[in-house]
Protein backbone atom coordinates (compact mmCIF):
# COMPACT_ATOMS: atom_id res chain seq x y z
CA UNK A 1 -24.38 -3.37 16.66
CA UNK A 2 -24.01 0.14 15.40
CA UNK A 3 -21.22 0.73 12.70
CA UNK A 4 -18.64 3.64 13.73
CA UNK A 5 -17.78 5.37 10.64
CA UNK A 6 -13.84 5.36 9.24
CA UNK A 7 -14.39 9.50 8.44
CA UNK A 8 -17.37 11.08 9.90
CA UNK A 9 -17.49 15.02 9.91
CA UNK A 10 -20.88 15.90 11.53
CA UNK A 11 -22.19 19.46 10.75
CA UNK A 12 -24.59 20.90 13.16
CA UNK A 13 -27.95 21.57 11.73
CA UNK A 14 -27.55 25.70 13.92
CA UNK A 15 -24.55 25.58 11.64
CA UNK A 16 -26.46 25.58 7.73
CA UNK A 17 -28.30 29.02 7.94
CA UNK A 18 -29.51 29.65 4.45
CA UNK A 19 -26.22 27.81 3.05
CA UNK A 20 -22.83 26.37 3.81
CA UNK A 21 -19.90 25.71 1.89
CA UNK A 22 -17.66 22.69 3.49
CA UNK A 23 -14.48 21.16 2.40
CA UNK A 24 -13.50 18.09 4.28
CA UNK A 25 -10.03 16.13 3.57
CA UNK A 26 -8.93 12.50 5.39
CA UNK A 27 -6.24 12.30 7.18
CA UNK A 28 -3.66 9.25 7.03
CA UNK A 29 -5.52 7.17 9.49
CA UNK A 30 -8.91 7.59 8.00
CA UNK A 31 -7.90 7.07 4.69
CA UNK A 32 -5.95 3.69 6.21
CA UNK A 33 -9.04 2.68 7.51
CA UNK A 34 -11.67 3.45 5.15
CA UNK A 35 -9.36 1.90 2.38
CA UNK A 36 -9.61 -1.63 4.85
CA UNK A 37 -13.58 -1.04 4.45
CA UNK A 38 -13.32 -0.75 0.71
CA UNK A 39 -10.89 -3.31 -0.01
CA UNK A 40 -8.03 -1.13 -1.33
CA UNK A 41 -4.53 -1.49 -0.96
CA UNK A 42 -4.27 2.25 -0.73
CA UNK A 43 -6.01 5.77 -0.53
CA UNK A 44 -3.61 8.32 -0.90
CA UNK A 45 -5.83 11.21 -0.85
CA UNK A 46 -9.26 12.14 -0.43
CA UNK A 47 -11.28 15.52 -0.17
CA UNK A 48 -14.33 16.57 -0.81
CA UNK A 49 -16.32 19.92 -1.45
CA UNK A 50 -19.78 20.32 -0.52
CA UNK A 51 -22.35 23.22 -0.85
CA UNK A 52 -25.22 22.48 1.63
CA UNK A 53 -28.33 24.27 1.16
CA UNK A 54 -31.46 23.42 3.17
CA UNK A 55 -34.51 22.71 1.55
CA UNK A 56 -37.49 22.28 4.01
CA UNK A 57 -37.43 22.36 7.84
CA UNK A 58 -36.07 18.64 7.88
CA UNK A 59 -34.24 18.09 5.09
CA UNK A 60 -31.02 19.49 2.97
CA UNK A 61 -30.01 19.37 -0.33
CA UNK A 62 -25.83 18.94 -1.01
CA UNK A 63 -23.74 19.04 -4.13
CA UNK A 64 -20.69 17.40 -4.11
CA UNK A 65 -17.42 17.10 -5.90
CA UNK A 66 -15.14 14.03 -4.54
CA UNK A 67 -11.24 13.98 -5.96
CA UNK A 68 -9.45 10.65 -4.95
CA UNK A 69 -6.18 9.26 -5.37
CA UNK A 70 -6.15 5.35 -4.38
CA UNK A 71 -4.23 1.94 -5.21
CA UNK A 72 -6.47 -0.66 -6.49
CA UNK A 73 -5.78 -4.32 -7.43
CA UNK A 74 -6.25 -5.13 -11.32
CA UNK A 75 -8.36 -8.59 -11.70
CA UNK A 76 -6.53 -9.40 -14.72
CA UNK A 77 -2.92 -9.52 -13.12
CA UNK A 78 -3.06 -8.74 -9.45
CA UNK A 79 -1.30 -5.82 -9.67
CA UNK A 80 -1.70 -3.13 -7.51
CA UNK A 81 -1.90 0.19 -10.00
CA UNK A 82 -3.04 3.79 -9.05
CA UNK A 83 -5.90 5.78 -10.34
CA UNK A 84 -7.30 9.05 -9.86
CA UNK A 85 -11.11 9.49 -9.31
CA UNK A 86 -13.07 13.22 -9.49
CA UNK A 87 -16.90 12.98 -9.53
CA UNK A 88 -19.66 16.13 -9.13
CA UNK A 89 -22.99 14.25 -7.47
CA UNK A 90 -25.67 15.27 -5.37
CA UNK A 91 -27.71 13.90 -2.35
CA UNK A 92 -30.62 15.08 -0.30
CA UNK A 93 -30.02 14.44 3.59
CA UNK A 94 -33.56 13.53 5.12
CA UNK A 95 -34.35 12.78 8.43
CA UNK A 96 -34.01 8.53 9.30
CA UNK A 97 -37.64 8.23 10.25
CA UNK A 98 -38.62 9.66 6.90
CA UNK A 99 -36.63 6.66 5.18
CA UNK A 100 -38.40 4.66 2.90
CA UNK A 101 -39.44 1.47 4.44
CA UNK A 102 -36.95 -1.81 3.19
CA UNK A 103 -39.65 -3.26 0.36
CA UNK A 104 -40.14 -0.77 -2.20
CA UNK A 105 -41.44 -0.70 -6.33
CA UNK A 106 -38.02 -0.57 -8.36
CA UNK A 107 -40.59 0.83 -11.20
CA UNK A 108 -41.23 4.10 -8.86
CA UNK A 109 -37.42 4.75 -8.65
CA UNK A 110 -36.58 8.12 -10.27
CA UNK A 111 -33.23 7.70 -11.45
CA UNK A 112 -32.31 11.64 -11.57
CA UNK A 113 -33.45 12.38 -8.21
CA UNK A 114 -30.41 13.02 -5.91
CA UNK A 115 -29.60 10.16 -3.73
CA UNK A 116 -31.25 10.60 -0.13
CA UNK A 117 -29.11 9.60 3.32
CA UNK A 118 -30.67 10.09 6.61
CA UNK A 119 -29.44 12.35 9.08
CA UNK A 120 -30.74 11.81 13.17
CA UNK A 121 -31.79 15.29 12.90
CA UNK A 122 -29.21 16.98 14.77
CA UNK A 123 -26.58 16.70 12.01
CA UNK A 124 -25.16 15.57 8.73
CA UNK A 125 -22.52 13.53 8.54
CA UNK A 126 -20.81 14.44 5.20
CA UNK A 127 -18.17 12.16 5.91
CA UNK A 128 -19.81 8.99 5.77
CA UNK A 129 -21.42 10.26 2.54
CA UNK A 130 -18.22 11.27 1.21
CA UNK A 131 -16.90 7.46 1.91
CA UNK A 132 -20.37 5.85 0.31
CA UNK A 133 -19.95 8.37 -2.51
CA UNK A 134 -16.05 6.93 -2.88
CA UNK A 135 -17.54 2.90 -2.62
CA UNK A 136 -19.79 3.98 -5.64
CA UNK A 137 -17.14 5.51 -7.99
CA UNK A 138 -15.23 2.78 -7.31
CA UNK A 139 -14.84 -0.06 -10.50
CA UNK A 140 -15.91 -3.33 -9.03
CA UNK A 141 -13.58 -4.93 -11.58
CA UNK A 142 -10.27 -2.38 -12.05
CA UNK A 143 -8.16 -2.55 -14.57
CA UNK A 144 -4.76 -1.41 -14.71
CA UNK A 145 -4.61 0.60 -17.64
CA UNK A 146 -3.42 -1.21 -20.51
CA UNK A 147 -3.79 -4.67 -19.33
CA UNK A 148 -6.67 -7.05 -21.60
CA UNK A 149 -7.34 -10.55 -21.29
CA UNK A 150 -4.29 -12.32 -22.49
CA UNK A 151 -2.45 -10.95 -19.47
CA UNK A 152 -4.70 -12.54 -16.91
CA UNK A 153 -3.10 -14.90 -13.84
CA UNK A 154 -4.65 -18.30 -13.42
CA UNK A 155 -5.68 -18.27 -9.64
CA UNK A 156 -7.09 -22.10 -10.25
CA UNK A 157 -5.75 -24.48 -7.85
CA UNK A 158 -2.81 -26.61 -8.92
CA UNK A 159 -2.81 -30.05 -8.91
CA UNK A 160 -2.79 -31.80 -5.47
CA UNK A 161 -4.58 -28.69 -4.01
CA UNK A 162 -7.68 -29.19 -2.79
CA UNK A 163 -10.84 -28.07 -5.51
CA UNK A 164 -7.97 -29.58 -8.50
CA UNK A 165 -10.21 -32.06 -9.72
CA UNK A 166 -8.88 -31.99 -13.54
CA UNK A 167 -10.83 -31.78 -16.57
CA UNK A 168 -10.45 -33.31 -20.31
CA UNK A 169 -7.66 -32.10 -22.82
CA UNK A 170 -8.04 -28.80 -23.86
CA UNK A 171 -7.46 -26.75 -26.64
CA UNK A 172 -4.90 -24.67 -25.20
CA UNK A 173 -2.71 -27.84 -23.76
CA UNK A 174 -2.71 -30.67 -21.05
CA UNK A 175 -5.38 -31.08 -18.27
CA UNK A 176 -6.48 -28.16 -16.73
CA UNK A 177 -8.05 -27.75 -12.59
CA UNK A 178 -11.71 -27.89 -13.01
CA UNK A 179 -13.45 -24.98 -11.45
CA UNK A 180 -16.41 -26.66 -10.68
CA UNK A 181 -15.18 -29.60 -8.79
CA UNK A 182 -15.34 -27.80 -5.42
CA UNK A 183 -19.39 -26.98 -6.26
CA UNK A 184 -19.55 -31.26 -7.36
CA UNK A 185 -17.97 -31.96 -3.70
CA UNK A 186 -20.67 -30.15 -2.11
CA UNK A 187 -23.77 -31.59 -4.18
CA UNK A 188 -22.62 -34.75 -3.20
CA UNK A 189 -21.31 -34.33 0.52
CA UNK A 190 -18.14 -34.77 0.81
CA UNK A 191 -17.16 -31.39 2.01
CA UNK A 192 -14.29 -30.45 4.34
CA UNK A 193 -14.90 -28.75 7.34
């Protein structure tokens, strides 16, 4: 099944020449979307610049700057908060077939080589590598700004609720859910389907 991208802009290969300079913004539905693929309450806005210079017949070097305005959720409370993301990076678009094969040695990774995304050789989608640029700026655990530990939400299950099993006394009070009793319902079979 092939995956049809939230905010694809394709540039022809006839249209590079020696150079190109491309700006490419989202538009409500896009954003809606791509923020459903990323897991985010909200992207607000996103553009991106790119200078596209090719660097052999079958491949093309692009620097990037990415400015973002999304709604994430903050693990600590739940809350939805909004943050502003700007980030310079740079990729080299290579053709599919020259993509390295699945298995390779994590030793021969050079770290300060631009990323490389395959094109089908008829055009780049900056798009797509604007969204996969987005996913990677993103924190996998956002915090709204301010917010520490002693203002987290216990999401444990209360008791009654399946996964509740409780566990001893604890320092901070009376019996608490034990996390782990969904895990010891599995080992030993009695799982609900």
């Amino acid at each position: 099944m092939s995956h049809s991208p939230e905010f694809s802009r394709r540039i022809p290969f006839n249209r590079l020449g020696s150079g190109l300079d491309e700006t490419i913004e989202a538009s409500p539905a896009e954003r809606a979307a791509l923020a459903a693929r990323l897991g985010l309450p909200e992207i607000e806005a996103l553009t991106c610049r790119f200078r596209l210079t090719p660097a052999d017949n079958r491949s093309v070097l692009a620097e990037g700057h990415l400015a973002a305005k999304v709604t994430q959720t903050c693990v600590i409370t739940s809350e939805p908060f909004k943050d502003v993301l700007a980030e310079t990076f740079f990729l080299r678009f290579i053709p599919l077939e020259d993509m390295p094969e699945d298995e390779f040695d994590i030793d021969s990774i050079d770290l300060d080589a631009p990323d490389e995304v395959p094109h089908d050789g008829k055009a780049l989608d900056i798009g797509e590598a604007t969204a996969e640029q987005l996913a990677l700026m993103l924190d996998p655990y956002p915090r709204k700004p301010g917010v520490g530990l002693e203002n987290a939400v216990d999401v444990a299950p209360a008791e009654g609720e399946e996964g509740a099993e409780l566990s001893g006394e604890g320092p901070d009070g009376p019996r608490r859910p034990n996390p782990f009793s969904a895990l010891s319902a599995l080992k030993s079979g009695d799982r609900k389907e």
